[in-house]
PDB file of N, CA and C in Angstrom:
ATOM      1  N   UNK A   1      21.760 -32.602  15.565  1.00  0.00           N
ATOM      2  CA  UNK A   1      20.482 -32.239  16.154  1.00  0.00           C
ATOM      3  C   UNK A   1      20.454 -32.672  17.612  1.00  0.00           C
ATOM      4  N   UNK A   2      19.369 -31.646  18.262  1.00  0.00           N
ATOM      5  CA  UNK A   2      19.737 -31.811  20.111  1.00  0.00           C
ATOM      6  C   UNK A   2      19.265 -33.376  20.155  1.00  0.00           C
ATOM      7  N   UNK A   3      19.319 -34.037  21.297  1.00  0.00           N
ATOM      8  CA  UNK A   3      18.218 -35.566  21.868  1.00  0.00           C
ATOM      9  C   UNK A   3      17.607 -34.898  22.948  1.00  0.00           C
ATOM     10  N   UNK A   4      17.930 -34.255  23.582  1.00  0.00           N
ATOM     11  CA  UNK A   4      17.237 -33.198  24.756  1.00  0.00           C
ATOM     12  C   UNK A   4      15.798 -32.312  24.905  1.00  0.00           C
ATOM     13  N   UNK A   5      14.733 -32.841  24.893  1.00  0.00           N
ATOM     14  CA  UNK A   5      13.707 -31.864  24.702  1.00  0.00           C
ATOM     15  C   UNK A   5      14.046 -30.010  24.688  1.00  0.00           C
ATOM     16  N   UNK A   6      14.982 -30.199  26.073  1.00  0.00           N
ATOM     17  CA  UNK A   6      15.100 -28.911  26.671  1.00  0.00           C
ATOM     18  C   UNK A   6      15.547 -28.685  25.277  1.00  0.00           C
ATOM     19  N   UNK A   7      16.638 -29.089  24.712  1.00  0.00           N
ATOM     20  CA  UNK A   7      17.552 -28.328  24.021  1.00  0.00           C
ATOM     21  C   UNK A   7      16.770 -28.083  23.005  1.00  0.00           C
ATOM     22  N   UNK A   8      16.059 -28.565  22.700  1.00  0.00           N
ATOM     23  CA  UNK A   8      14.909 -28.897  21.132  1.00  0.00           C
ATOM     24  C   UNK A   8      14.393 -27.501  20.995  1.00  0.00           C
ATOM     25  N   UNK A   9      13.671 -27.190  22.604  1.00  0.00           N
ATOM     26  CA  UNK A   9      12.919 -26.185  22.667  1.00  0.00           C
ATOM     27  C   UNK A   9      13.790 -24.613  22.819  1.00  0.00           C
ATOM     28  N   UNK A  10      15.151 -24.951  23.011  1.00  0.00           N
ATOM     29  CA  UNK A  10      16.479 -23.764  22.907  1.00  0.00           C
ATOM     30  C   UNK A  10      16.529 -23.539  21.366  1.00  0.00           C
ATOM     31  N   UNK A  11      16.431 -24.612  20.682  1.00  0.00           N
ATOM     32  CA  UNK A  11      16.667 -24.495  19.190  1.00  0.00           C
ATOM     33  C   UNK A  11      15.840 -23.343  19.014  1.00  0.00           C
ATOM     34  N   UNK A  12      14.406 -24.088  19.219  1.00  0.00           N
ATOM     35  CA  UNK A  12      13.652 -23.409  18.455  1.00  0.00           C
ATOM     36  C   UNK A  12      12.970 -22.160  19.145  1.00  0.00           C
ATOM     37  N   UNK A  13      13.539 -21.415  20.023  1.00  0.00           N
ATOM     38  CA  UNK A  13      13.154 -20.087  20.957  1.00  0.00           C
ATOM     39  C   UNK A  13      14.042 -19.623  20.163  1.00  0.00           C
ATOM     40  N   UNK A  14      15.568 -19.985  19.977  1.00  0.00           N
ATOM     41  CA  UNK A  14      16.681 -19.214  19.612  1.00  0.00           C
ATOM     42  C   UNK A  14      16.114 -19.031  17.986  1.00  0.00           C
ATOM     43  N   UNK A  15      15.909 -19.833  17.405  1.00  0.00           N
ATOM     44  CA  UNK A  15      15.153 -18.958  15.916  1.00  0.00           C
ATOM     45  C   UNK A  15      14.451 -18.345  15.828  1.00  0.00           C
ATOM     46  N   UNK A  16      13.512 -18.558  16.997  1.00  0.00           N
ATOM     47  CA  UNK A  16      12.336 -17.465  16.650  1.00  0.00           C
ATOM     48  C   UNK A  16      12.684 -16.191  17.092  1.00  0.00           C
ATOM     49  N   UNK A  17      13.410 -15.940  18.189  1.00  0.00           N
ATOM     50  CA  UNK A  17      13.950 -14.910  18.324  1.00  0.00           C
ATOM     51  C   UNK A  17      15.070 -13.912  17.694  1.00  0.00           C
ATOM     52  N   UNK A  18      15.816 -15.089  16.890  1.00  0.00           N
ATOM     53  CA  UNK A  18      16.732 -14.175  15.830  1.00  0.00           C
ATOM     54  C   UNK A  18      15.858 -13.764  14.551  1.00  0.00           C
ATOM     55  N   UNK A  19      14.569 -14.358  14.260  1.00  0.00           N
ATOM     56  CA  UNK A  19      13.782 -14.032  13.620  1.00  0.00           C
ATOM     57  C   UNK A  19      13.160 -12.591  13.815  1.00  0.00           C
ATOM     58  N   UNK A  20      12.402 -12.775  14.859  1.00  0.00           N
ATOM     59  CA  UNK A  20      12.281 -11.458  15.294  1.00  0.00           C
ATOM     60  C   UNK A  20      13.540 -10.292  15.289  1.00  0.00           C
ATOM     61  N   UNK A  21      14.363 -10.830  15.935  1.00  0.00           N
ATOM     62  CA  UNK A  21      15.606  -9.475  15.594  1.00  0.00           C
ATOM     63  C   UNK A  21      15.964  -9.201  14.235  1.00  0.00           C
ATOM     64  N   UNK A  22      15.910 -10.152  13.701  1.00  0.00           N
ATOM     65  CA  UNK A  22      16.532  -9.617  12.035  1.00  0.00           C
ATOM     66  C   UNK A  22      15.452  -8.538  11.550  1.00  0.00           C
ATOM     67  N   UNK A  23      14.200  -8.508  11.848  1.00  0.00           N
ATOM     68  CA  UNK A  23      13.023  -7.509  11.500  1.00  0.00           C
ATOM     69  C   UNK A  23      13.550  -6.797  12.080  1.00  0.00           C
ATOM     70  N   UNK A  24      13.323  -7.288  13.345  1.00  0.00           N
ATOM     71  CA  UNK A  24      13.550  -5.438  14.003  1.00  0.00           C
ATOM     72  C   UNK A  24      14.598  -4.786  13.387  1.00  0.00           C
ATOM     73  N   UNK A  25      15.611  -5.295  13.120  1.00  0.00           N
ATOM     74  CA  UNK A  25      17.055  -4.515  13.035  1.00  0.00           C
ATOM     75  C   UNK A  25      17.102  -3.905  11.152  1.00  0.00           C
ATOM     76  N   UNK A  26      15.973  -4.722  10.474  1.00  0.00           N
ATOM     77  CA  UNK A  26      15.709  -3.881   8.648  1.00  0.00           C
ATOM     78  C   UNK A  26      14.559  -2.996   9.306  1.00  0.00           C
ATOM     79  N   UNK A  27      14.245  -2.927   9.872  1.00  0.00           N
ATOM     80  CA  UNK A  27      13.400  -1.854  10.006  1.00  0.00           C
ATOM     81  C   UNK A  27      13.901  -0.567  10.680  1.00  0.00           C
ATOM     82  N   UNK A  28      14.993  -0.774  11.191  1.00  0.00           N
ATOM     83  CA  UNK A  28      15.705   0.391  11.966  1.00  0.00           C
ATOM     84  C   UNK A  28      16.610   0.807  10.688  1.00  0.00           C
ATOM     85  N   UNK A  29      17.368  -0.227   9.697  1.00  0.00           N
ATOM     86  CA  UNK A  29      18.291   0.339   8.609  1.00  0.00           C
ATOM     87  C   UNK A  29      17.333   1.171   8.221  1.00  0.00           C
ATOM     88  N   UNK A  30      15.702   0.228   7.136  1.00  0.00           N
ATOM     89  CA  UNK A  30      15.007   1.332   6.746  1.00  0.00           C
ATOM     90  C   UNK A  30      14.756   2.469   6.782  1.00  0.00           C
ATOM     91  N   UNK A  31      14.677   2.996   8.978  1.00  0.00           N
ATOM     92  CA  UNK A  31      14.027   4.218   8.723  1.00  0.00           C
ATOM     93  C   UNK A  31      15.415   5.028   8.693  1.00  0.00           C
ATOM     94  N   UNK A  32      16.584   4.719   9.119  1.00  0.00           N
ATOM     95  CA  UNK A  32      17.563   5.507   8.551  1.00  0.00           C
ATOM     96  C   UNK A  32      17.708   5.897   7.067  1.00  0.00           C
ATOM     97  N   UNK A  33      17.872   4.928   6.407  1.00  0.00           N
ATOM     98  CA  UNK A  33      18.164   5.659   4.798  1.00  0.00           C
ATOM     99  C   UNK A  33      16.461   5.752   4.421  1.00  0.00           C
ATOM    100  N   UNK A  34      15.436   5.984   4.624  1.00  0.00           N
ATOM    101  CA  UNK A  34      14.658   6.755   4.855  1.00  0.00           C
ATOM    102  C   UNK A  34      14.749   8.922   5.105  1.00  0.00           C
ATOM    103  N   UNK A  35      15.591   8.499   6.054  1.00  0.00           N
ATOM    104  CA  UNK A  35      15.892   9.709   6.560  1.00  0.00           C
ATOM    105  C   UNK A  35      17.063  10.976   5.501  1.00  0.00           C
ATOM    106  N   UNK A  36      17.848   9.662   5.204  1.00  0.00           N
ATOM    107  CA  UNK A  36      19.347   9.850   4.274  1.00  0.00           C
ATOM    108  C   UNK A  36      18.250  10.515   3.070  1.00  0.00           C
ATOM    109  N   UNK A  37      17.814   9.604   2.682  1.00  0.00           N
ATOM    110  CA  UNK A  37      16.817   9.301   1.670  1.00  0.00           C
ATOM    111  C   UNK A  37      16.265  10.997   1.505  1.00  0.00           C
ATOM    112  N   UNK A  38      15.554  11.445   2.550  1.00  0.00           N
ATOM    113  CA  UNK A  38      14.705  12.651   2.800  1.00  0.00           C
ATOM    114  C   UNK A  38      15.667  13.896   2.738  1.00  0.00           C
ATOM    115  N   UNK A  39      16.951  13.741   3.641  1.00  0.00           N
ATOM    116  CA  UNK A  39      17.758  14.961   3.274  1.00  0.00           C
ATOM    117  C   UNK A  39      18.530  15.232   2.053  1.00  0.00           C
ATOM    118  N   UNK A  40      18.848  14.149   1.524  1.00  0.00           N
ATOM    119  CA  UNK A  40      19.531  14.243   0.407  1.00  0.00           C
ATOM    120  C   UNK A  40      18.182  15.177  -0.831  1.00  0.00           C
ATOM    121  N   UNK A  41      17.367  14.724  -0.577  1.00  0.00           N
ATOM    122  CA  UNK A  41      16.084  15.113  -2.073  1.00  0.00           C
ATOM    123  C   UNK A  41      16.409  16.487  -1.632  1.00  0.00           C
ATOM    124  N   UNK A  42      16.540  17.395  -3.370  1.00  0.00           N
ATOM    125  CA  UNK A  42      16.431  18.760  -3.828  1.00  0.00           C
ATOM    126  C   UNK A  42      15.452  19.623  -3.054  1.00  0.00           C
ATOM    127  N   UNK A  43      14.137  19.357  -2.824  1.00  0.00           N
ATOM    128  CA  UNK A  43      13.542  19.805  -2.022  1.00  0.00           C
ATOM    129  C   UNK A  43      13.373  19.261  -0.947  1.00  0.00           C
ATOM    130  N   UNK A  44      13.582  19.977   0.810  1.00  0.00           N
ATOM    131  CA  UNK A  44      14.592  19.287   1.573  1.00  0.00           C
ATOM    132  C   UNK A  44      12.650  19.876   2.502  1.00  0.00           C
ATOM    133  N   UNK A  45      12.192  18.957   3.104  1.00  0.00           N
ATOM    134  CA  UNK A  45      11.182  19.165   3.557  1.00  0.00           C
ATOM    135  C   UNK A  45      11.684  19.139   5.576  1.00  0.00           C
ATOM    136  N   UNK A  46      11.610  19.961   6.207  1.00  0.00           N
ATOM    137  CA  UNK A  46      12.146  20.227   6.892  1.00  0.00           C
ATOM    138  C   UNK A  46      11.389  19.177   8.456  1.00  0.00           C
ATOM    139  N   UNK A  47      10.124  19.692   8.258  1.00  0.00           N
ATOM    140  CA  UNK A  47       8.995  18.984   9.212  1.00  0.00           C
ATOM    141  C   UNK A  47       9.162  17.112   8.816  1.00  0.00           C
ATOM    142  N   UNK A  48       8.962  16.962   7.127  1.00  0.00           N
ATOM    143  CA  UNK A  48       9.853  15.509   7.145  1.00  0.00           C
ATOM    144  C   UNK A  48      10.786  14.733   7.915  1.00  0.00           C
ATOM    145  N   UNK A  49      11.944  15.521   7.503  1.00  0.00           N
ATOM    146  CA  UNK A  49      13.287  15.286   7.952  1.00  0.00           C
ATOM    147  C   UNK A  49      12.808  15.066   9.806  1.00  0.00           C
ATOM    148  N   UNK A  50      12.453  15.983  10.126  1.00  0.00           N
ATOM    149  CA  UNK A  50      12.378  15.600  11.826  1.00  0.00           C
ATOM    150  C   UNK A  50      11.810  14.605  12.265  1.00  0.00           C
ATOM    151  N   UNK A  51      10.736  14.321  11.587  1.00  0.00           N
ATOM    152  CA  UNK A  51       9.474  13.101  11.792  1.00  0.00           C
ATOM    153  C   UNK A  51      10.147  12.010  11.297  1.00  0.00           C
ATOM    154  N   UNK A  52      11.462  11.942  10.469  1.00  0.00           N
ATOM    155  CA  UNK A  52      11.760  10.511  10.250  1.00  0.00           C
ATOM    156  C   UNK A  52      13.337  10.331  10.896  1.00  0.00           C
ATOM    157  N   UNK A  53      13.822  11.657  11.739  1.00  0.00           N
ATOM    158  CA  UNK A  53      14.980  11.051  12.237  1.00  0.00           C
ATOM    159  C   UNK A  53      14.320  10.882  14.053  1.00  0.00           C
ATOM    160  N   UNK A  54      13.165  11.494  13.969  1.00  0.00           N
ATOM    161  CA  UNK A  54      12.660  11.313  15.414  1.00  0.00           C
ATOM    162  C   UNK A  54      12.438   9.483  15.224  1.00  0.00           C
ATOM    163  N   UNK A  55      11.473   9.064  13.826  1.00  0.00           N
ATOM    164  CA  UNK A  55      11.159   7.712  13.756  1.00  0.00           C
ATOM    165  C   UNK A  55      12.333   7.144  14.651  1.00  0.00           C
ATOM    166  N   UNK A  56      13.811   7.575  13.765  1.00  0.00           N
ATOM    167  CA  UNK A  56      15.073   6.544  13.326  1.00  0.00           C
ATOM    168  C   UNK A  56      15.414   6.220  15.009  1.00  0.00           C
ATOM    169  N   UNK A  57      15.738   7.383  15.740  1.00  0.00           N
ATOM    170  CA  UNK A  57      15.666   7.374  16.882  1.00  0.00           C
ATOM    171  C   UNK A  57      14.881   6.280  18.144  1.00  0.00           C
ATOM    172  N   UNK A  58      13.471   6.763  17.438  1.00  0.00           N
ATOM    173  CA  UNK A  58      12.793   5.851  18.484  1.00  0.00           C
ATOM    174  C   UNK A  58      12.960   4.372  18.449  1.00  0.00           C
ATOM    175  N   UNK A  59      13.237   4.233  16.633  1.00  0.00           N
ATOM    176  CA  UNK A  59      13.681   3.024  17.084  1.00  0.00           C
ATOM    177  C   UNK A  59      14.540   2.271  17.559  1.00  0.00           C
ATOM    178  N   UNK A  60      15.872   3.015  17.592  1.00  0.00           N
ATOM    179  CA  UNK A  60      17.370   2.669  18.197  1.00  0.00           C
ATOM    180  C   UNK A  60      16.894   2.791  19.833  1.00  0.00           C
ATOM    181  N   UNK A  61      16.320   3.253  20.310  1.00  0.00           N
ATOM    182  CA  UNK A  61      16.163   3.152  21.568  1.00  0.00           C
ATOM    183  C   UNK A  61      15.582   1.994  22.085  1.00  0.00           C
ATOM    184  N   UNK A  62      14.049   1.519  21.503  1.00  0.00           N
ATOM    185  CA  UNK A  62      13.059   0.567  21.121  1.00  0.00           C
ATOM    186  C   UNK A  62      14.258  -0.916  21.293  1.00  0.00           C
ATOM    187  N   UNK A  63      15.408  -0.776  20.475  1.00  0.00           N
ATOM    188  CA  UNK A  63      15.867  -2.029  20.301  1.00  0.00           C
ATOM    189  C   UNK A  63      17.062  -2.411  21.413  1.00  0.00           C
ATOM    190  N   UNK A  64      17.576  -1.150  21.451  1.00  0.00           N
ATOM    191  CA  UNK A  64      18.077  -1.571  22.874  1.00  0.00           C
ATOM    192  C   UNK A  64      16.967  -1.432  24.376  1.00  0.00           C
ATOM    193  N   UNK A  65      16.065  -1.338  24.630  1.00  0.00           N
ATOM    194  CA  UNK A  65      15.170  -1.628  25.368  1.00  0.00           C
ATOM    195  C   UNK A  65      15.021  -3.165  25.040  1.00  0.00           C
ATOM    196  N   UNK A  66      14.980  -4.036  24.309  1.00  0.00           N
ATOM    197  CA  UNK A  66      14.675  -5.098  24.088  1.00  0.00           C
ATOM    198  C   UNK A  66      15.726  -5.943  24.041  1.00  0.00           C
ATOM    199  N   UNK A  67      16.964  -5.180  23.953  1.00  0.00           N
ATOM    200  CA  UNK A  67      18.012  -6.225  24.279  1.00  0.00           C
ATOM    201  C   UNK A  67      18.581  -6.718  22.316  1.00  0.00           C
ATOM    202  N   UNK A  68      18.271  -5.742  21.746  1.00  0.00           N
ATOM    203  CA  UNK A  68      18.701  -6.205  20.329  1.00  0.00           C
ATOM    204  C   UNK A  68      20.199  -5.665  19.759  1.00  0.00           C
ATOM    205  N   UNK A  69      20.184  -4.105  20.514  1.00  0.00           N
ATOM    206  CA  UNK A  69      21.090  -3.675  20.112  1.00  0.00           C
ATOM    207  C   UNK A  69      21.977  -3.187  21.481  1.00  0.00           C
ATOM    208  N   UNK A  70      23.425  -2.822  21.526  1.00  0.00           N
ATOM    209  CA  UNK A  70      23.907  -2.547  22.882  1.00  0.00           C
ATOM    210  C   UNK A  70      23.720  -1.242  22.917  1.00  0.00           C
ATOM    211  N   UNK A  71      23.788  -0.295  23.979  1.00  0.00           N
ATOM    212  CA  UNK A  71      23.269   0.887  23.847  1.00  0.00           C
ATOM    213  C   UNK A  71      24.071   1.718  23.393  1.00  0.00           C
ATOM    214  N   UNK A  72      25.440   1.576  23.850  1.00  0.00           N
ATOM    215  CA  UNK A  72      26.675   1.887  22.743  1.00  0.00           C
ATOM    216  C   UNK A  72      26.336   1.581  21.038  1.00  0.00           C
ATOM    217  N   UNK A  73      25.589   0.766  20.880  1.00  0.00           N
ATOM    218  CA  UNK A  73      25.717   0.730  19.449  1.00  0.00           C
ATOM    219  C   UNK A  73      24.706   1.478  19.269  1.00  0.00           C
ATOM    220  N   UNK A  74      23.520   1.832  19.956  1.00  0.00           N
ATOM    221  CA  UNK A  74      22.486   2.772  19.110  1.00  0.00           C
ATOM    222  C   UNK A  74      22.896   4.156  19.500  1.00  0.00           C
ATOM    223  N   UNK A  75      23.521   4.520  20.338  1.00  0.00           N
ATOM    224  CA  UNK A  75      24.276   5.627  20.496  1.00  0.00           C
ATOM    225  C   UNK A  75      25.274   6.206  19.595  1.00  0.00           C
ATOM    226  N   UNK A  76      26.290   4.758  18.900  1.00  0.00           N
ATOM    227  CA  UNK A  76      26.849   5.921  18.049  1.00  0.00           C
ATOM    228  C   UNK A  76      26.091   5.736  16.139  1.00  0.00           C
ATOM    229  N   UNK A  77      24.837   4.758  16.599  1.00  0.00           N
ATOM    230  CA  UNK A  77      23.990   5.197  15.050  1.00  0.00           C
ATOM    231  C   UNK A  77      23.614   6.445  14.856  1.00  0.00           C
ATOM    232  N   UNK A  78      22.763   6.923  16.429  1.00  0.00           N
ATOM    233  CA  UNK A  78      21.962   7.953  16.329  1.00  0.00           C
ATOM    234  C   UNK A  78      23.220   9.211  15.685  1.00  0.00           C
ATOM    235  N   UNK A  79      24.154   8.942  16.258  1.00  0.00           N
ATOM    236  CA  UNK A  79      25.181   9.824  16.631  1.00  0.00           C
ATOM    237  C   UNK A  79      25.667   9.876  14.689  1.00  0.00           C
ATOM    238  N   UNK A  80      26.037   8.971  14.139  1.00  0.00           N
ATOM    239  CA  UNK A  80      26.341   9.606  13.066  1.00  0.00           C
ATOM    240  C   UNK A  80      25.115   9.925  12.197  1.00  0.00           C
ATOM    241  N   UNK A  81      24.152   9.232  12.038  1.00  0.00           N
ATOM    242  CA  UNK A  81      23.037   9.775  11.564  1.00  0.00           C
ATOM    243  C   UNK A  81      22.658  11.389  11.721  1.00  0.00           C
ATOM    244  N   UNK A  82      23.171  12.027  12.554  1.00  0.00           N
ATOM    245  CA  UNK A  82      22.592  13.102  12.765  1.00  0.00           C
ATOM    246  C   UNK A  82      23.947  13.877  12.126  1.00  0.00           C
ATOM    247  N   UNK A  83      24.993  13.369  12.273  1.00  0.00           N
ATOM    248  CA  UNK A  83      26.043  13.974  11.817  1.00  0.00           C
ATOM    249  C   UNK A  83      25.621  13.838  10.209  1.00  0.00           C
ATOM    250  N   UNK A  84      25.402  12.783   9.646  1.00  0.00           N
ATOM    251  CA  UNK A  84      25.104  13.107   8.155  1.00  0.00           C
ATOM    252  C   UNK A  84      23.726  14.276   7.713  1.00  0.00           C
ATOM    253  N   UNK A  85      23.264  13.762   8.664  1.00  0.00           N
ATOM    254  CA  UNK A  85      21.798  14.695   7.968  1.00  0.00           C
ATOM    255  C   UNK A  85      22.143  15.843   8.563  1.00  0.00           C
ATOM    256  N   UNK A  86      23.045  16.756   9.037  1.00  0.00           N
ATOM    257  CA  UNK A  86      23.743  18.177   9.556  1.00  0.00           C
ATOM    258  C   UNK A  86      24.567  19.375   8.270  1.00  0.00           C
ATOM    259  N   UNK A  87      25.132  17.383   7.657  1.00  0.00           N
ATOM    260  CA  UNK A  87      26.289  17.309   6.821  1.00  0.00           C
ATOM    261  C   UNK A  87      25.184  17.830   5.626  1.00  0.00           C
ATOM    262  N   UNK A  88      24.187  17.314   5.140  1.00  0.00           N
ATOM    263  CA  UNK A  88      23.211  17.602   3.967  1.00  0.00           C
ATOM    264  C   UNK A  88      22.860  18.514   4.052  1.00  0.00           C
ATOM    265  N   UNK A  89      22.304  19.233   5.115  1.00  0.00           N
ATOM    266  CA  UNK A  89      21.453  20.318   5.300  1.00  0.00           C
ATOM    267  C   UNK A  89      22.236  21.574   5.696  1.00  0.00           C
ATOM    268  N   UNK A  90      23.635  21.445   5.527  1.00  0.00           N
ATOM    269  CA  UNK A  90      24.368  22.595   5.918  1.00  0.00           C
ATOM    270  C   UNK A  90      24.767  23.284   4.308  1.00  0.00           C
TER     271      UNK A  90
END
């Protein structure tokens, strides 16, 4: 454990902030297999499907705006995500 106030208060910024990222980052899996979720079902609702890969999207952007994800990495989520839900709906 730190003796350093400073460091005390590094501890505990650095948890609260991986706290916060671990949400953010199940909530971005969510709205993907959300999406998986939506194209895969027998009846393939089309206006759905857009409204939850637009969600999936906004949020990969959302998190690299914030410094959660690198933009390379939400680039190639978006990127296969769309390749699967292409892959379903073809």
């Amino acid at each position: 454990m730190a003796n350093i106030k400073s460091a005390k208060k590094r501890i505990l910024t650095a948890e609260r902030n991986y706290q916060r990222n671990l949400a953010f980052k199940s909530a971005l899996k969510t709205a993907v297999k959300n999406t998986l979720v939506l194209a895969q079902a027998k009846e393939k609702d089309q206006e759905a499907i857009k409204s939850a890969l637009s969600k999936a999207y906004q949020l990969c952007d959302k998190a690299v705006s914030k410094g959660i994800l690198h933009k390379n990495t939400a680039s190639r989520k978006k990127s296969r995500l769309t390749k699967a839900i292409n892959k379903l709906m073809a």
